[in-house]
Protein backbone atom coordinates (compact mmCIF):
# COMPACT_ATOMS: atom_id res chain seq x y z
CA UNK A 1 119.77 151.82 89.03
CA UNK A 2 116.30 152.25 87.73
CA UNK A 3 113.45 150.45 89.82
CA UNK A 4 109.86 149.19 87.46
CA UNK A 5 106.61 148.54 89.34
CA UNK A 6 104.67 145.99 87.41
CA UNK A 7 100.48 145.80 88.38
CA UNK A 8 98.58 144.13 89.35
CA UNK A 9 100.20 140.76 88.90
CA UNK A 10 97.37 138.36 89.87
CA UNK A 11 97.73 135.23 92.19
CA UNK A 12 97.06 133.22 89.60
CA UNK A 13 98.91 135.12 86.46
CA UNK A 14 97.67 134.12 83.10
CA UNK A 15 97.63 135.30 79.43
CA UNK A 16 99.17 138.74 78.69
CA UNK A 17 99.89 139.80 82.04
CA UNK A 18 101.77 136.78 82.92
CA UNK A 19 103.97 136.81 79.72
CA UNK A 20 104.52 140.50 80.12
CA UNK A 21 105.26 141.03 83.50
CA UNK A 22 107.48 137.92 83.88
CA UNK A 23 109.88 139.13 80.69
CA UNK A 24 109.92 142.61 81.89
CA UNK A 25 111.24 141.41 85.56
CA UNK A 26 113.59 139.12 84.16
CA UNK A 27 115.25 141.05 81.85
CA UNK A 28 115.11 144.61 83.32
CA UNK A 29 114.17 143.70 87.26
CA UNK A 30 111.85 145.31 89.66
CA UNK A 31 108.71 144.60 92.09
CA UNK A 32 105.30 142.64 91.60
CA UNK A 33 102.94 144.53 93.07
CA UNK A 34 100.76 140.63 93.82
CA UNK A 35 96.66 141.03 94.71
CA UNK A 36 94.52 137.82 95.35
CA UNK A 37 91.69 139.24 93.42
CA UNK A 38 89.88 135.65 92.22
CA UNK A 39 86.61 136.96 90.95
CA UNK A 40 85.54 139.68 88.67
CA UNK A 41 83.37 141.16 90.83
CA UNK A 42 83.12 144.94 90.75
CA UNK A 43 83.93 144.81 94.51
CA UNK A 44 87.15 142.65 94.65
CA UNK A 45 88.16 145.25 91.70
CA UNK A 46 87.79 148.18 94.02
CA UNK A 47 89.43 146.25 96.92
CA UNK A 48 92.03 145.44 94.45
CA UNK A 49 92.73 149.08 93.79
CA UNK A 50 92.86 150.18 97.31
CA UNK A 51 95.53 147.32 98.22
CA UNK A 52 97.50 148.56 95.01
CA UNK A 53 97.48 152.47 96.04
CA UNK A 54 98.35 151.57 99.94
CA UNK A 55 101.70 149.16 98.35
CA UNK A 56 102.67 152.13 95.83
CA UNK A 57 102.76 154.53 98.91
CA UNK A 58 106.15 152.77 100.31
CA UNK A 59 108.24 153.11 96.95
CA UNK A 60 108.85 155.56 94.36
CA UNK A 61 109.81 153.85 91.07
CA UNK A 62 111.00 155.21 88.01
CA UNK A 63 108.21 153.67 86.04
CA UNK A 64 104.98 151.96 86.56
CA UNK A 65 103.81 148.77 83.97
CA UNK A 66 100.14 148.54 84.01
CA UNK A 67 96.95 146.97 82.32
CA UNK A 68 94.45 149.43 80.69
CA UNK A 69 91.09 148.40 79.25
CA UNK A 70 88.30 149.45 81.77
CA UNK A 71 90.31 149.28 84.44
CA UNK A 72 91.67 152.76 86.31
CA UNK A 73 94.89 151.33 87.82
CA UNK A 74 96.59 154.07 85.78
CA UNK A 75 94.97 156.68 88.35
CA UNK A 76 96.91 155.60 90.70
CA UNK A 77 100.08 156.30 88.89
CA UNK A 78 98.89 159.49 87.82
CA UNK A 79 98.03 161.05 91.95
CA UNK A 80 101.73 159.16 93.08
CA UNK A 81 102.95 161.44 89.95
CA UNK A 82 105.08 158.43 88.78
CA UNK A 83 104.98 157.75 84.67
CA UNK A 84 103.78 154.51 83.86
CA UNK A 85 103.67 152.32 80.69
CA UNK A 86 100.39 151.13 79.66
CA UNK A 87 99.56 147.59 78.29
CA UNK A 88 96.31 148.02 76.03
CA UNK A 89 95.77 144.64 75.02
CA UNK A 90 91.92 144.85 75.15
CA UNK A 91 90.32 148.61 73.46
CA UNK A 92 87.06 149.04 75.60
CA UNK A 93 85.53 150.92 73.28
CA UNK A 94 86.10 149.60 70.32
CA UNK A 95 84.40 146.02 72.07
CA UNK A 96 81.25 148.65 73.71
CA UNK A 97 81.09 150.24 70.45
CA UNK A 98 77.39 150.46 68.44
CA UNK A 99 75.46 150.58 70.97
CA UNK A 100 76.51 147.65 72.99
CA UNK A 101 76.39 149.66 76.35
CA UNK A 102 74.29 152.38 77.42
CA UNK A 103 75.22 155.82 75.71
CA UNK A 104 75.89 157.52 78.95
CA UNK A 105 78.30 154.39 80.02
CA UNK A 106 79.74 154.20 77.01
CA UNK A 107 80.83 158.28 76.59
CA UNK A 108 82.09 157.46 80.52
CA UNK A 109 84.43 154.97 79.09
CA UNK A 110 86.29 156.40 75.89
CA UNK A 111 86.76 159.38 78.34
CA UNK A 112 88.50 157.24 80.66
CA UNK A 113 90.17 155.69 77.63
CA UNK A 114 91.37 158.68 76.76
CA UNK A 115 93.03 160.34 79.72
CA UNK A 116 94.14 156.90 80.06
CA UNK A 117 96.36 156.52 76.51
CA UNK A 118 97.16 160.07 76.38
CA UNK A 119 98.69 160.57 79.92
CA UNK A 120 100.74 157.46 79.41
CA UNK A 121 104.70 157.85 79.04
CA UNK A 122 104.25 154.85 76.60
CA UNK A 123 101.82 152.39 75.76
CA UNK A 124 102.25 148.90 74.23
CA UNK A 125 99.53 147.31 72.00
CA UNK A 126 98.60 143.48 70.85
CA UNK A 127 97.13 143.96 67.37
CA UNK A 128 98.26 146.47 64.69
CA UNK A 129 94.44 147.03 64.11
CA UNK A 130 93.89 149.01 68.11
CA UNK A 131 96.41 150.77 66.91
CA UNK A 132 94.92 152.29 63.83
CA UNK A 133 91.35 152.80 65.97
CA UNK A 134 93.42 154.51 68.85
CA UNK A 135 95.25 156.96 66.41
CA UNK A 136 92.15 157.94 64.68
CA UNK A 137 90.98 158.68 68.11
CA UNK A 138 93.54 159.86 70.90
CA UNK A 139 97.13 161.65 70.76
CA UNK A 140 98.87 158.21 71.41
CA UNK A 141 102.63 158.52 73.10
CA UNK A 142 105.37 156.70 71.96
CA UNK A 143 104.00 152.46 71.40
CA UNK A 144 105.01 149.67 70.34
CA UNK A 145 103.39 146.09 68.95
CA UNK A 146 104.38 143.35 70.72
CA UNK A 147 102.01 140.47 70.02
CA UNK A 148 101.18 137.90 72.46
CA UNK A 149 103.60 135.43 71.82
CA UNK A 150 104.66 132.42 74.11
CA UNK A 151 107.89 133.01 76.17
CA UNK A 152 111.46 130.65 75.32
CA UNK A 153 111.39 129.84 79.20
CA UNK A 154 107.91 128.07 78.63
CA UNK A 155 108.86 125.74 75.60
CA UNK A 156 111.61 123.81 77.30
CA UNK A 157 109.56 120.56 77.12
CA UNK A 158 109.07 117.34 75.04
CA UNK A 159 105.77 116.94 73.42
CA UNK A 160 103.08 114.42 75.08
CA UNK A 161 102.50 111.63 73.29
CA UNK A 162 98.98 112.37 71.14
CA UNK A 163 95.73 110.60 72.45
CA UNK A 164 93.82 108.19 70.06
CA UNK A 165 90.76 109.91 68.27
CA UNK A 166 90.58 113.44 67.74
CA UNK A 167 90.57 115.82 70.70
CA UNK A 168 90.20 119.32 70.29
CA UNK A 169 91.19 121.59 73.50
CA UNK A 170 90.35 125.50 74.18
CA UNK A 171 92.25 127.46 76.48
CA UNK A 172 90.92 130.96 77.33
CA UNK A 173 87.99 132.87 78.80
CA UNK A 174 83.94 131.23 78.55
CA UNK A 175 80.88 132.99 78.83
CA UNK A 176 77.12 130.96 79.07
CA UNK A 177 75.77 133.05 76.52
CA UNK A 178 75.79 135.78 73.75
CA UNK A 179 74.04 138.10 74.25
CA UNK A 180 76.36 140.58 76.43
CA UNK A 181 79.62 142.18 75.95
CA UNK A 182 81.87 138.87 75.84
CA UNK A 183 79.18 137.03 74.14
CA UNK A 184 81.68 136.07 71.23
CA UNK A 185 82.89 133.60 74.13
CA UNK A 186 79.68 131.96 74.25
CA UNK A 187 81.26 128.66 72.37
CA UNK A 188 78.46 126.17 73.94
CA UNK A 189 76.65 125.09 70.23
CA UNK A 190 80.35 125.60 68.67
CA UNK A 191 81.72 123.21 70.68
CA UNK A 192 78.66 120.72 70.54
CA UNK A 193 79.07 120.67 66.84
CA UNK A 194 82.63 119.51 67.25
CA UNK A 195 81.31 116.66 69.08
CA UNK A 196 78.63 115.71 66.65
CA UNK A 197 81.30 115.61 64.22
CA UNK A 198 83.85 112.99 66.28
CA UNK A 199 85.85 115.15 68.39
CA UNK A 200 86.30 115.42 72.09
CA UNK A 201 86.33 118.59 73.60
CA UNK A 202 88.65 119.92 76.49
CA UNK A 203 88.32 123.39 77.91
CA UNK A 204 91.04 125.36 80.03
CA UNK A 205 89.99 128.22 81.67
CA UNK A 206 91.17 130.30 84.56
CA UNK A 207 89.66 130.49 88.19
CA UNK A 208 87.75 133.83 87.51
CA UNK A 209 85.38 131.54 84.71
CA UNK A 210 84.39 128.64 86.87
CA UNK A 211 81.24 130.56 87.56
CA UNK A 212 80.82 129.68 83.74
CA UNK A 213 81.36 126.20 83.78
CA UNK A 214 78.02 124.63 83.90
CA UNK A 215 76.27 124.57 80.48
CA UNK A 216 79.87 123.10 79.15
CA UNK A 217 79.74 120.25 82.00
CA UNK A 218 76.28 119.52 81.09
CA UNK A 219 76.97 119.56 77.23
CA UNK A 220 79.48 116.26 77.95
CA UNK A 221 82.80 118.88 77.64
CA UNK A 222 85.79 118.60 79.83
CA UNK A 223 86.59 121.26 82.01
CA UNK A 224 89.91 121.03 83.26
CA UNK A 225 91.90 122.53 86.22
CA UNK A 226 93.87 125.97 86.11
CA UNK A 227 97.50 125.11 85.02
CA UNK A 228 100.39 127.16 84.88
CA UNK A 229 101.35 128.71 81.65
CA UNK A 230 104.22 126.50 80.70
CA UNK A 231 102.60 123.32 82.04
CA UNK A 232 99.49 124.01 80.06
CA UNK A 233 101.30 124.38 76.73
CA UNK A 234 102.76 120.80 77.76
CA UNK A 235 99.28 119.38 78.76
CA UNK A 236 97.80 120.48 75.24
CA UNK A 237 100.65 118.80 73.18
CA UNK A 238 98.53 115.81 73.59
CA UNK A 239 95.95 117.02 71.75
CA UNK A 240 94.99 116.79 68.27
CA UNK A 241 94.47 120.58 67.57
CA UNK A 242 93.38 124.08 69.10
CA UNK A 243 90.47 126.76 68.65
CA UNK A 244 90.90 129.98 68.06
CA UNK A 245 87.29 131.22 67.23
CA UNK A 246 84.91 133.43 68.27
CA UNK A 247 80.99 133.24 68.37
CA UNK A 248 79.40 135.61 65.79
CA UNK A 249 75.11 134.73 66.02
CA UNK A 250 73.37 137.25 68.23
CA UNK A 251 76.88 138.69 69.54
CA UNK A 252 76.75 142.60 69.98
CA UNK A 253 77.80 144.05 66.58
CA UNK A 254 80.30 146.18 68.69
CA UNK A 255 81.46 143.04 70.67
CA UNK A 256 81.77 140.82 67.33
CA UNK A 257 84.01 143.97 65.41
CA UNK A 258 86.00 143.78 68.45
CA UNK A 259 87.14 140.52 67.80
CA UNK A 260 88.00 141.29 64.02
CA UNK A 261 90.91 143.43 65.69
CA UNK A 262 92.39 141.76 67.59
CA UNK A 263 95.34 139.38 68.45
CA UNK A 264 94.83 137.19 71.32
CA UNK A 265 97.19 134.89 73.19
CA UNK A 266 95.37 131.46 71.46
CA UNK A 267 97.20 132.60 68.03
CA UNK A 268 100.25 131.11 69.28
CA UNK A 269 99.37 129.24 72.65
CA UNK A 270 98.81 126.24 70.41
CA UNK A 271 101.88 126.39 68.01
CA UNK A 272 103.88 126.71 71.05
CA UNK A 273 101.95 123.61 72.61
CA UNK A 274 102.70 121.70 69.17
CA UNK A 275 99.50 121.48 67.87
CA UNK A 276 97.98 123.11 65.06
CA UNK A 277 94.80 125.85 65.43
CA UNK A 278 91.76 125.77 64.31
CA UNK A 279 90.16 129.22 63.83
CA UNK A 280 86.36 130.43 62.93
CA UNK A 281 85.94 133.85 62.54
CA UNK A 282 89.63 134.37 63.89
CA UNK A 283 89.40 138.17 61.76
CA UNK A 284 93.16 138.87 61.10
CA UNK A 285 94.85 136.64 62.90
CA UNK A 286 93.90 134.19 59.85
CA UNK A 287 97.10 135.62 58.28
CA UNK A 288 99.19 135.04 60.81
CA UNK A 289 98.56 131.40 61.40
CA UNK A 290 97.78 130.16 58.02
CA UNK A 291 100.93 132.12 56.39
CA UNK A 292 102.78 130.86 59.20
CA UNK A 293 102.12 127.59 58.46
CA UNK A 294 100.88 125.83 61.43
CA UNK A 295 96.72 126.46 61.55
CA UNK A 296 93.98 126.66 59.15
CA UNK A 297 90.09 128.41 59.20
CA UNK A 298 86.88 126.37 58.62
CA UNK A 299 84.21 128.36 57.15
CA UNK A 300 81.29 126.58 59.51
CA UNK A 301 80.86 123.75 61.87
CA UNK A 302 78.60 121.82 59.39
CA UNK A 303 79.51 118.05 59.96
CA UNK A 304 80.87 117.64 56.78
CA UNK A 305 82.71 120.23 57.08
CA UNK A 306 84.68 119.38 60.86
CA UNK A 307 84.83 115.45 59.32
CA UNK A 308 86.90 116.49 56.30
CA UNK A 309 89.69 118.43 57.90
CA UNK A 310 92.93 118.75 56.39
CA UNK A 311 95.80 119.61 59.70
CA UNK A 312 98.77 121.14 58.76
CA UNK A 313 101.80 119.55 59.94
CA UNK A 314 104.50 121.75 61.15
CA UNK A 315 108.05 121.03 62.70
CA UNK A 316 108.34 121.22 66.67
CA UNK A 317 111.49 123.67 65.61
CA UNK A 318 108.86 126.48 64.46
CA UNK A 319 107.21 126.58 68.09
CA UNK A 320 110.81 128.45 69.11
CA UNK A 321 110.70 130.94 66.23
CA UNK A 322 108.09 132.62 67.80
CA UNK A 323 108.72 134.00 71.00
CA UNK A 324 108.23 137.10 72.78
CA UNK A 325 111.97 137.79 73.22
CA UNK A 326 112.40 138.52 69.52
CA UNK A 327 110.89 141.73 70.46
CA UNK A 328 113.13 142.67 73.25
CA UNK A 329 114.54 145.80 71.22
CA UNK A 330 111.09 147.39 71.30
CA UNK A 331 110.18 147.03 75.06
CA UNK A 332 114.42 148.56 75.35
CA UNK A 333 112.42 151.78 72.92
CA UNK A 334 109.43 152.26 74.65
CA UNK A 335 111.13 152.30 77.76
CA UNK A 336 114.26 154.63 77.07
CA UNK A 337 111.81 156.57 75.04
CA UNK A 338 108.87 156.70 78.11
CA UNK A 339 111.91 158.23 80.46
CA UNK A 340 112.68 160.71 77.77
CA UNK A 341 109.30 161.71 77.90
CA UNK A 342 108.58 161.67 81.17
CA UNK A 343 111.91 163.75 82.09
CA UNK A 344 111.31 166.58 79.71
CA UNK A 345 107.96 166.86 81.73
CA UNK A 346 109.34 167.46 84.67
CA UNK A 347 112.19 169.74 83.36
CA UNK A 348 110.96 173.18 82.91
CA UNK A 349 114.15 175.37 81.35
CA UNK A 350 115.08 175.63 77.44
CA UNK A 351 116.66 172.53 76.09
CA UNK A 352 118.43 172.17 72.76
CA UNK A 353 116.09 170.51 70.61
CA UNK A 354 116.32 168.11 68.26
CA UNK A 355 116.08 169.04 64.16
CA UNK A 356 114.21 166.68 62.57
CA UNK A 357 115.06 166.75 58.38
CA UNK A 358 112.66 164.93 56.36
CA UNK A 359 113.41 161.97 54.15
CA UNK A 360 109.68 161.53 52.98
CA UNK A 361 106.99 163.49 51.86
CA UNK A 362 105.17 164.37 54.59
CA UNK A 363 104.34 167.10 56.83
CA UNK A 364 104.80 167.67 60.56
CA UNK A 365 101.63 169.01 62.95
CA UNK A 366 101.92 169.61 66.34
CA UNK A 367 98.91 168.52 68.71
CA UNK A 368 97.76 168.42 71.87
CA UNK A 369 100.12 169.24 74.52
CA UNK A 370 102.77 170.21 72.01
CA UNK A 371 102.98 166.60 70.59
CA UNK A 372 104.50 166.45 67.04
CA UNK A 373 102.82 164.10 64.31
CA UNK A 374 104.05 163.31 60.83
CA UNK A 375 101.02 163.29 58.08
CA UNK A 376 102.08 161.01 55.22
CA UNK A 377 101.26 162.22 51.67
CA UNK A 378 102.01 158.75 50.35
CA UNK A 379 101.36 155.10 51.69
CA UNK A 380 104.21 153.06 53.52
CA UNK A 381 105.02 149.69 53.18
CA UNK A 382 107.59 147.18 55.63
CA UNK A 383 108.05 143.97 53.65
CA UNK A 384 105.75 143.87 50.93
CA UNK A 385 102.75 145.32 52.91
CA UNK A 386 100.67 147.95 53.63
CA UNK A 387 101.61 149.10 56.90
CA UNK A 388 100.04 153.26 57.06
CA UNK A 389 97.84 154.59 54.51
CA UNK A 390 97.76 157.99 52.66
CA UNK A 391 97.22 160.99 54.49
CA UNK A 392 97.95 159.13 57.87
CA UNK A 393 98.74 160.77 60.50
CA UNK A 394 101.20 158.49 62.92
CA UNK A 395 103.75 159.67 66.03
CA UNK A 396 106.82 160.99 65.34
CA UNK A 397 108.33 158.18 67.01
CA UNK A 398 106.79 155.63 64.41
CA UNK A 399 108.12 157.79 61.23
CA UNK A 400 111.86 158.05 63.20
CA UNK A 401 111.51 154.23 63.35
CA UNK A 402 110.18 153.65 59.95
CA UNK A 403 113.12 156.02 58.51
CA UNK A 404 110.73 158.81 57.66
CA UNK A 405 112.63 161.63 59.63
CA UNK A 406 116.35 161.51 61.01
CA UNK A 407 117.58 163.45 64.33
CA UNK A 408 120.61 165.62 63.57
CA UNK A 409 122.12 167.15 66.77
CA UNK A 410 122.98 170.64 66.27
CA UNK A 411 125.20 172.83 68.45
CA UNK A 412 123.75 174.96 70.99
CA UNK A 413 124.87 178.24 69.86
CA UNK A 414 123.60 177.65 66.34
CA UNK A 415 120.15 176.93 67.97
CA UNK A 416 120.53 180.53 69.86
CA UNK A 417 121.24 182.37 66.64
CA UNK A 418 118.02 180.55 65.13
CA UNK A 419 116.12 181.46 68.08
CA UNK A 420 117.23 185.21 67.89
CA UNK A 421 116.61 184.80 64.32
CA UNK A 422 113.28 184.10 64.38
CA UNK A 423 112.46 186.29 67.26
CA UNK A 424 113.87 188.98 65.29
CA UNK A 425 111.57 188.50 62.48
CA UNK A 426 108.64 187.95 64.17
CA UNK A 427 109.36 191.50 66.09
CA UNK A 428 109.97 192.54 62.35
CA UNK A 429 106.65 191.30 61.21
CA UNK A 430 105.03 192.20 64.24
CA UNK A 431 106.21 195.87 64.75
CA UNK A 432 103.23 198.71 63.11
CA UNK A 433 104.27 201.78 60.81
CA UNK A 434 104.95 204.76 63.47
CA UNK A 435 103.43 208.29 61.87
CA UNK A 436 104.82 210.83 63.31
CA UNK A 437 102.43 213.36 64.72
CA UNK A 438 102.51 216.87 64.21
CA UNK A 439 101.94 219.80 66.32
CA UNK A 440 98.42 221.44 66.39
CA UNK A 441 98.75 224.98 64.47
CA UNK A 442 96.92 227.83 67.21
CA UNK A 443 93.71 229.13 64.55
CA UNK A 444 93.79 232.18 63.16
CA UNK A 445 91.09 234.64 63.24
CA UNK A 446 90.53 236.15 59.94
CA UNK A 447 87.69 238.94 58.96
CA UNK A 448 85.98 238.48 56.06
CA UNK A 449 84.23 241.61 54.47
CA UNK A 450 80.81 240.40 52.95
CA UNK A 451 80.90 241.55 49.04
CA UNK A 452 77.80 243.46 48.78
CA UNK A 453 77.26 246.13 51.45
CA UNK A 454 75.38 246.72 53.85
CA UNK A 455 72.70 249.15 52.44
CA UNK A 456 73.73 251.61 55.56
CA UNK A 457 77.37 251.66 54.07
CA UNK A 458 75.97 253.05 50.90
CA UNK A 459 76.38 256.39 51.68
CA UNK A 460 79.21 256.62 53.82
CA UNK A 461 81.42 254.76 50.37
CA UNK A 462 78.90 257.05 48.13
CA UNK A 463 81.75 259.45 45.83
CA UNK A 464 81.15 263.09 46.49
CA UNK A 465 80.59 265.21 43.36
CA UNK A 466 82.78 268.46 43.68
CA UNK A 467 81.56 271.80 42.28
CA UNK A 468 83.68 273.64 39.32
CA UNK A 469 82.82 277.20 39.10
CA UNK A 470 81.61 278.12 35.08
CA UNK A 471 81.66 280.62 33.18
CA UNK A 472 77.56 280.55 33.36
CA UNK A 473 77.48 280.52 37.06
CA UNK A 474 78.64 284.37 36.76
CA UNK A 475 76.47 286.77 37.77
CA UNK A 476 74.15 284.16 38.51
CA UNK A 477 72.21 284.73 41.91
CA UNK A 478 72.67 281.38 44.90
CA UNK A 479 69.15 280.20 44.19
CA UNK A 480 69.82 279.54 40.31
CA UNK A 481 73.22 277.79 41.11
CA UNK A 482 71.63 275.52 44.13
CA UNK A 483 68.64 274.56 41.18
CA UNK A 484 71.50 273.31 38.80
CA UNK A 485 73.19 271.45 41.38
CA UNK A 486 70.86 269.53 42.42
């Protein structure tokens, strides 16, 4: 039977690693590894990590579920040698981007970021959108996007009765100003405008804010105690409606692009309370909400305009068509699919492969580490909209699920003989023209008589004249005879 580690799961679990980590152990088992870290003090973080690695020491999982963002709990996976499952739901640097951190901090971080997403065995997202930035980026493992969505155990309740007047509640993080990295939590002068314009304001935050809570208390807001998940969703039913906003003037541009991205628990915390949302500068989760049915986004917080607004009214059935359970089949891929990968890690020897055969136009590259990535030549669309672009380049294990490529099994010695095949012809290709050499010919000397003489040969070739005897040379005496020689 498989054993999951899921860290850390705080004391006091909230937001995405509450929902997370309480589906994962009650569908598919396995062991909580709890901290009491309260604050988010650099120093409780590293105390944190040093109770984590000390409880990982006594087991030896199959797989580890962590949170990413600037944290470096997947280190400790990576020295126990253990694959683990990563949980982006916040991209640091898309949020430290432009400048928002010093350069050197900031080039410290996407490194991290990196080896983080890249060593994972899989790696679930919130928001479509950190998914396109991460690609662009990183060779990202098998994912999936599971959005933030409420759990079915947490909705068994009746609605609260509403309270008279208009209240509007926020439940999430709070920051006393905006000038810093979460600055688009800042929601002070927001908030204040909602009570100018009639509306009382109740805040929900957890334990780790209360160091925040002052400028709200002293602006006349309610700050109310931490509640469990599911009892919070039944506290807010009272309510009138939610906000899901964030704070745009003199937020960090990186900080405030951040928020365009992504998908935050608040875009259904308030459907499944009941109640519909409000959202200013909500980025893409406008779609979801307004589509949906149950929210709507104010362009300001001009009196006239927070006096005048128009709810939408939704049936308490919708709250249960939106839960995280619907996307059980994708945590049962990324998991099957994050053993897969981690296994053919470990095993070293030839395995028959897999033939992919496309269906699409597209072409297959191979990156880092021997990953394979499909490059679309066309756009793809999953009902009625865009979801990859032209000349995209997404994992293998997105275009098998999208129906881009098929896996057809072949049988092992058919793979051989295309192995040998191939080896054959690269030998072919590789293998250089032999010339024969042949044997060196011993020199001949060879004399070579000059064509004019020597003038001391002259003589020695010189033709000798020969002497006839005459009929004159008779009775001649020697002397005459020697004269007519010569």
């Amino acid at each position: 039977m498989r054993m999951y580690v899921y860290m850390p799961v705080a004391k006091f679990p909230d937001g995405s690693r509450y929902k997370y980590y309480t589906l994962l152990q009650k569908e598919y088992g396995g062991i909580p590894l709890e901290t009491d870290r309260l604050t988010a003090g650099m120093d409780e973080y590293q105390k944190e990590l040093t109770l984590l690695g000390t409880q990982l020491e006594s087991i030896v999982p199959d797989l580890i579920f962590l949170h990413g963002d600037w944290c470096s709990y997947y280190k400790l996976a990576i020295k126990a040698k253990i694959p683990y499952i990563l949980f982006e739901q916040d991209v640091y640097s898309l949020r430290a981007a432009n400048d928002s951190i010093p350069a050197p901090k900031y080039a410290k971080a996407k490194e991290q970021e990196q080896e983080m997403i890249e060593s994972a065995a899989g790696v679930i997202f919130t928001s479509e959108d950190h998914v396109d930035y991460c690609l662009e980026r990183y060779d990202v493992p098998n994912y999936e996007v599971i959005h933030l969505r409420p759990l079915k155990q947490d909705l068994a309740f009746a609605p609260l009765p509403k309270l008279p007047g208009k209240h509007l509640v926020y439940a999430g993080g709070i920051t006393p100003n905006s000038g810093t990295l979460y600055g688009y939590r800042a929601y002070v002068d927001m908030l204040n405008d909602f009570q100018e314009a009639g509306w009382t304001v109740h805040i929900y935050t957890n334990k780790i804010h209360e160091v925040h809570h002052r400028p709200y208390i002293r602006a006349g807001m309610t700050i109310h105690p931490w509640l469990p998940y599911g009892e919070l969703l039944k506290e807010m039913s009272q309510y009138t409606a939610g906000l899901q906003a964030y704070v745009k003037d003199g937020v960090p541009e990186g900080s405030f692009n951040y928020t365009q991205a992504c998908r935050p628990n608040k875009v259904w915390d308030y459907l499944a309370a009941n109640i519909p949302t409000i959202g200013l500068y909500p980025g893409n989760c406008a779609k979801i909400y307004e589509e949906g049915g149950w929210g709507l986004v104010v362009p300001d917080t001009k009196l006239g305009t927070l006096k005048n607004l128009e709810l939408p009214n939704f049936p308490d059935s919708l709250r249960f068509e939106h839960v995280m359970e619907k996307d059980l089949d994708k945590f049962d891929r990324v998991i099957e699919n994050a053993l897969i990968r981690s296994k053919s890690k470990k095993v070293k020897k030839k395995r028959v492969k897999d033939i992919r055969v496309a269906l699409r136009k597209g072409e297959v590259e191979v990156g880092r580490e021997g990953t394979h990535w499909f490059r679309l030549e066309g756009p793809v669309m999953e009902d009625g909209k865009l979801l990859h672009g032209r000349g995209k380049r997404i994992p293998m294990s997105e275009a098998l699920r999208l129906g881009l490529y098929k896996k057809e099994t072949i049988k092992k010695e058919e793979v051989i003989k295309r192995v040998e095949r191939k080896k054959k012809e690269k030998e072919k290709k590789d293998k250089k023209p032999v010339v024969k050499k042949e044997p060196k010919k011993e020199l001949v000397k060879i004399e070579v008589k000059p064509l004019i003489e020597p003038p001391e040969h002259k003589e020695a070739h010189k033709p000798k004249r020969i002497s006839v005897p005459t009929k004159l040379d008779v009775g001649h005496d020697k002397s005459e005879k020697k004269e007519r020689d010569n």
